[in-house]
Protein backbone atom coordinates (compact mmCIF):
# COMPACT_ATOMS: atom_id res chain seq x y z
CA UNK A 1 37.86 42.39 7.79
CA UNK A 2 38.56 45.33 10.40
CA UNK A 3 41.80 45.38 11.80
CA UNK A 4 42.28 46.72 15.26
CA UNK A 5 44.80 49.50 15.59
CA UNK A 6 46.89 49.68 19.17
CA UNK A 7 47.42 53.31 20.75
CA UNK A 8 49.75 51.23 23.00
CA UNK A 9 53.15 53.20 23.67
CA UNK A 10 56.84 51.36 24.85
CA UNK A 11 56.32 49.36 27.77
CA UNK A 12 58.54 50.40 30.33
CA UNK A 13 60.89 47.40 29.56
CA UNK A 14 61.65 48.62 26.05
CA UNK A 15 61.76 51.98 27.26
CA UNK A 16 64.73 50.83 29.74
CA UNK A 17 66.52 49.21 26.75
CA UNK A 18 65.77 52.12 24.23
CA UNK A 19 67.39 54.62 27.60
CA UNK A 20 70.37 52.26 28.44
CA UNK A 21 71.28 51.78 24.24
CA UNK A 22 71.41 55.75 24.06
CA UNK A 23 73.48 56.25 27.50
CA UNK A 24 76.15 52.91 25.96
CA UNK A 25 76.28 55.19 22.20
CA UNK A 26 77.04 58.55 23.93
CA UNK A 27 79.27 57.23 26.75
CA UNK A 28 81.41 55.52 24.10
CA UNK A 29 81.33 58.83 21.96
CA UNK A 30 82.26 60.97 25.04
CA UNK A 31 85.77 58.81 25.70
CA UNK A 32 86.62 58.66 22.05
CA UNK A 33 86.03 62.61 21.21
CA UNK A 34 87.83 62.84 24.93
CA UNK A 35 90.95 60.63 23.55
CA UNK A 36 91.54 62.36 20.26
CA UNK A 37 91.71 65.54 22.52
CA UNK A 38 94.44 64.07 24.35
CA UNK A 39 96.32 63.48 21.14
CA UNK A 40 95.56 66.33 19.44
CA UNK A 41 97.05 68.03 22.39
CA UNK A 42 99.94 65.89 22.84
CA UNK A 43 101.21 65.95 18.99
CA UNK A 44 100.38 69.72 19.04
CA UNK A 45 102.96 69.81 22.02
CA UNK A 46 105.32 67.06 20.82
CA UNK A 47 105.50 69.19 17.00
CA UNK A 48 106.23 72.77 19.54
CA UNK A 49 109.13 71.01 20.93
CA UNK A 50 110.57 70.11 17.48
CA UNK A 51 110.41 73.77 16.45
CA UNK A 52 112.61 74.42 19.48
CA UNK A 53 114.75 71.44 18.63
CA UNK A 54 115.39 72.71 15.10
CA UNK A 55 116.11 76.78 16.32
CA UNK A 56 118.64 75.40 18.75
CA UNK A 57 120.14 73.20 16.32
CA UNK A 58 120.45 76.57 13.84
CA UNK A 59 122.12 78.58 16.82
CA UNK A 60 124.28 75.47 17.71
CA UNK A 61 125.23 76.17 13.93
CA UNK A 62 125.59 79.57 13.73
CA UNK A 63 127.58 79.43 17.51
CA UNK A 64 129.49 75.80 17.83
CA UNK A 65 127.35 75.91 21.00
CA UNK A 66 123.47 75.57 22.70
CA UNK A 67 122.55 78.70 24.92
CA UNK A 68 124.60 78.07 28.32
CA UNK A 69 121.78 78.81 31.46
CA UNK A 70 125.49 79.46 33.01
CA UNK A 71 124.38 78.00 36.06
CA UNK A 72 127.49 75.76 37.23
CA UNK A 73 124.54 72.44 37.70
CA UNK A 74 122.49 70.52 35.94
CA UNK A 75 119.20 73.02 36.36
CA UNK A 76 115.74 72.14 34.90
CA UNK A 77 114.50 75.52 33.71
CA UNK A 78 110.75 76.66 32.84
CA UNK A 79 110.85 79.38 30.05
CA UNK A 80 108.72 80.82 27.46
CA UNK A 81 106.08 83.46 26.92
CA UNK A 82 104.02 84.30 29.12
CA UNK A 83 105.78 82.92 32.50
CA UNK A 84 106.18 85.59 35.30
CA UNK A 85 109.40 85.23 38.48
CA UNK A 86 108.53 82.64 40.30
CA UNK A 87 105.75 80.94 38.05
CA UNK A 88 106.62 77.02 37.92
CA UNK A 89 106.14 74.81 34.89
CA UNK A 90 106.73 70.91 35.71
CA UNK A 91 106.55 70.92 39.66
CA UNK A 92 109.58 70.35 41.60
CA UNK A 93 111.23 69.09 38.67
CA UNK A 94 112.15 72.09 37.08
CA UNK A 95 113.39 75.64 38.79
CA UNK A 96 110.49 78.61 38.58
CA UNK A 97 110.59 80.90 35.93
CA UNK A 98 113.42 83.36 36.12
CA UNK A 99 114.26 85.42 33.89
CA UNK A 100 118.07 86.12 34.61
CA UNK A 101 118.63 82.48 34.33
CA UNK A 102 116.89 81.61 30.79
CA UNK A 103 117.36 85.22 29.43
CA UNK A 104 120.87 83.38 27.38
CA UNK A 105 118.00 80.79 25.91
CA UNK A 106 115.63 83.76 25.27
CA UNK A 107 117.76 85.70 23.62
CA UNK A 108 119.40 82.98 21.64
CA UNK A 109 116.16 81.38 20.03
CA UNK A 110 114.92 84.90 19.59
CA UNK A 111 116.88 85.05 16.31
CA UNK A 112 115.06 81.52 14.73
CA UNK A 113 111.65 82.21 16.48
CA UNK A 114 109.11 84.84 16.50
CA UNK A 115 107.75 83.90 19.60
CA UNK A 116 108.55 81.11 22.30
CA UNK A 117 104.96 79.70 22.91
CA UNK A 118 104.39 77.46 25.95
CA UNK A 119 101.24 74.94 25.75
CA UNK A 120 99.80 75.00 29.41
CA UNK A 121 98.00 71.50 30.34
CA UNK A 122 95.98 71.97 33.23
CA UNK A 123 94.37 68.20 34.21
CA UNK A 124 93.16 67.06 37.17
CA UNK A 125 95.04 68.35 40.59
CA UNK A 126 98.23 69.72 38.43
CA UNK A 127 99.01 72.91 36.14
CA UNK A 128 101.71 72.26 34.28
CA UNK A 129 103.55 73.66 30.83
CA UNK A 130 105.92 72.80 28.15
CA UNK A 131 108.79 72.79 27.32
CA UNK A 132 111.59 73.58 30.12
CA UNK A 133 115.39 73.85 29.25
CA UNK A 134 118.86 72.38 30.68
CA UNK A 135 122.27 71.93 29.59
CA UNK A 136 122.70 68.50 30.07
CA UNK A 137 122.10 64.53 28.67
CA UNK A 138 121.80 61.02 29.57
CA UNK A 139 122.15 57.76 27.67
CA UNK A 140 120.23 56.20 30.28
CA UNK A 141 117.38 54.20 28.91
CA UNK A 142 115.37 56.07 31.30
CA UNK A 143 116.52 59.58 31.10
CA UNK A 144 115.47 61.05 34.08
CA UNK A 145 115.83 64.55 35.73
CA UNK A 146 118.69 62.79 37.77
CA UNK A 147 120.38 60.49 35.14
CA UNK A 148 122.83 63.61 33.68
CA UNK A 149 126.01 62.28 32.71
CA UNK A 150 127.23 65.42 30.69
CA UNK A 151 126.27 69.02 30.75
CA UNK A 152 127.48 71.86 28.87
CA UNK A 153 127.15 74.66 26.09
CA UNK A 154 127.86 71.21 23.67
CA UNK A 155 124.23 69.45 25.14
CA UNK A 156 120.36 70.42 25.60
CA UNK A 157 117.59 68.62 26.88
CA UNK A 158 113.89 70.03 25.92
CA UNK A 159 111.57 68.80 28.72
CA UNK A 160 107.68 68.19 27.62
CA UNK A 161 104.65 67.12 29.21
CA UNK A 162 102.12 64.86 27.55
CA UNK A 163 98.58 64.67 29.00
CA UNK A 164 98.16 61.27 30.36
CA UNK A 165 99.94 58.19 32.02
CA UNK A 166 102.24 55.89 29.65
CA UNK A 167 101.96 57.87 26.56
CA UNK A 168 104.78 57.90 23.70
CA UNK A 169 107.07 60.37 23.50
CA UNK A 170 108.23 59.70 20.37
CA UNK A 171 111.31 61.23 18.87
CA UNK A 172 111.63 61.72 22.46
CA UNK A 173 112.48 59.69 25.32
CA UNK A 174 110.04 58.33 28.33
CA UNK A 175 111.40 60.32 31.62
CA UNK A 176 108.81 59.48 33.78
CA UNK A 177 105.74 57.75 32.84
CA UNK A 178 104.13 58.50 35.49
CA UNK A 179 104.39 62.20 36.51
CA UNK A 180 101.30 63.12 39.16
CA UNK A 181 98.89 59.98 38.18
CA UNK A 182 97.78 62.49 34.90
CA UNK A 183 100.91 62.98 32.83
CA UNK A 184 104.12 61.43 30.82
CA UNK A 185 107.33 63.92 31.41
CA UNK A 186 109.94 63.20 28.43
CA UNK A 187 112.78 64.47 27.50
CA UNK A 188 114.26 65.59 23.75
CA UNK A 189 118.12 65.83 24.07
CA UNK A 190 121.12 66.59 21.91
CA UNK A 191 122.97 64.24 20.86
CA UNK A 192 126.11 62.56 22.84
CA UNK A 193 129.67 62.88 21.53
């Protein structure tokens, strides 16, 4: 008995499956590798912050008091390495870098920290950077850039930037979930008397 052997290759049917099965597999691939990015980035930023939290905290005890931006208001200011006059950090939100106004939060975390590292997050239409300082808290459950109820050397607020809409800012609060259509601003304060 012979038995016939086909040279016959994929039809074009199967090759449209076999094309449209590979395009599903690496789509799917792309937006999970592209999410654990995200949070990479975001916890990266979110564990920055907590550094900050705990060399204020060690000034507050060495002091009584958190660095004063002796302003007279309840400023929003960008600070950090690496900023230049004039360079801005969370839009409008904050006041540009200026180094007369942070240079009391400079020098104070100078003493617990080697360096004051800022993460930039460039996405979409918007460039901004974490953290950003001020001297005052809310107990709002949305603690916004306009919800201050107290400020003083006795409060802090560290503001942060996650990449992406909605995202937890867990230990810190939700400012705005919906900074730009790209980004979550929160907000890690001291706490109230």
């Amino acid at each position: 008995m012979k038995y016939r052997h086909s040279e016959r290759g994929l039809s074009a049917v199967e090759f449209i499956m076999v094309f449209l099965l590979s395009t599903t597999i690496t789509s799917v691939m792309f937006t999970i590798f592209n999410e654990s990015k995200i949070k990479s980035k975001n916890a990266a930023v979110v564990s920055q912050v907590l550094e900050y939290q705990k060399a204020l905290n060690f000034y507050y005890l060495d002091t009584g008091m958190y660095p004063n931006l002796n302003t007279g208001d309840d400023k929003i200011v960008c600070f950090g390495d690496g900023l230049t006059k004039g360079e801005g950090c969370i839009g409008v939100i904050a006041d540009p870098y200026d180094k007369n106004v942070v240079r009391p939060i400079e020098v104070a975390l100078d003493d617990f920290m080697s360096s004051l590292p800022r993460i930039e997050q460039n996405k979409g239409n918007y460039h901004y950077s974490s953290p950003s300082y001020s001297n005052c808290i809310s107990s709002s459950d949305k603690p916004s850039h306009e919800s201050n109820e107290q400020c003083g050397d006795q409060y802090y607020s560290l503001w942060f930037v996650l990449e992406g809409v909605a995202r937890s800012c867990s230990p810190a609060d939700t400012a705005i979930s919906n900074l730009s259509g790209e980004y979550t601003l929160c907000r890690l304060q001291s706490k109230k008397d």
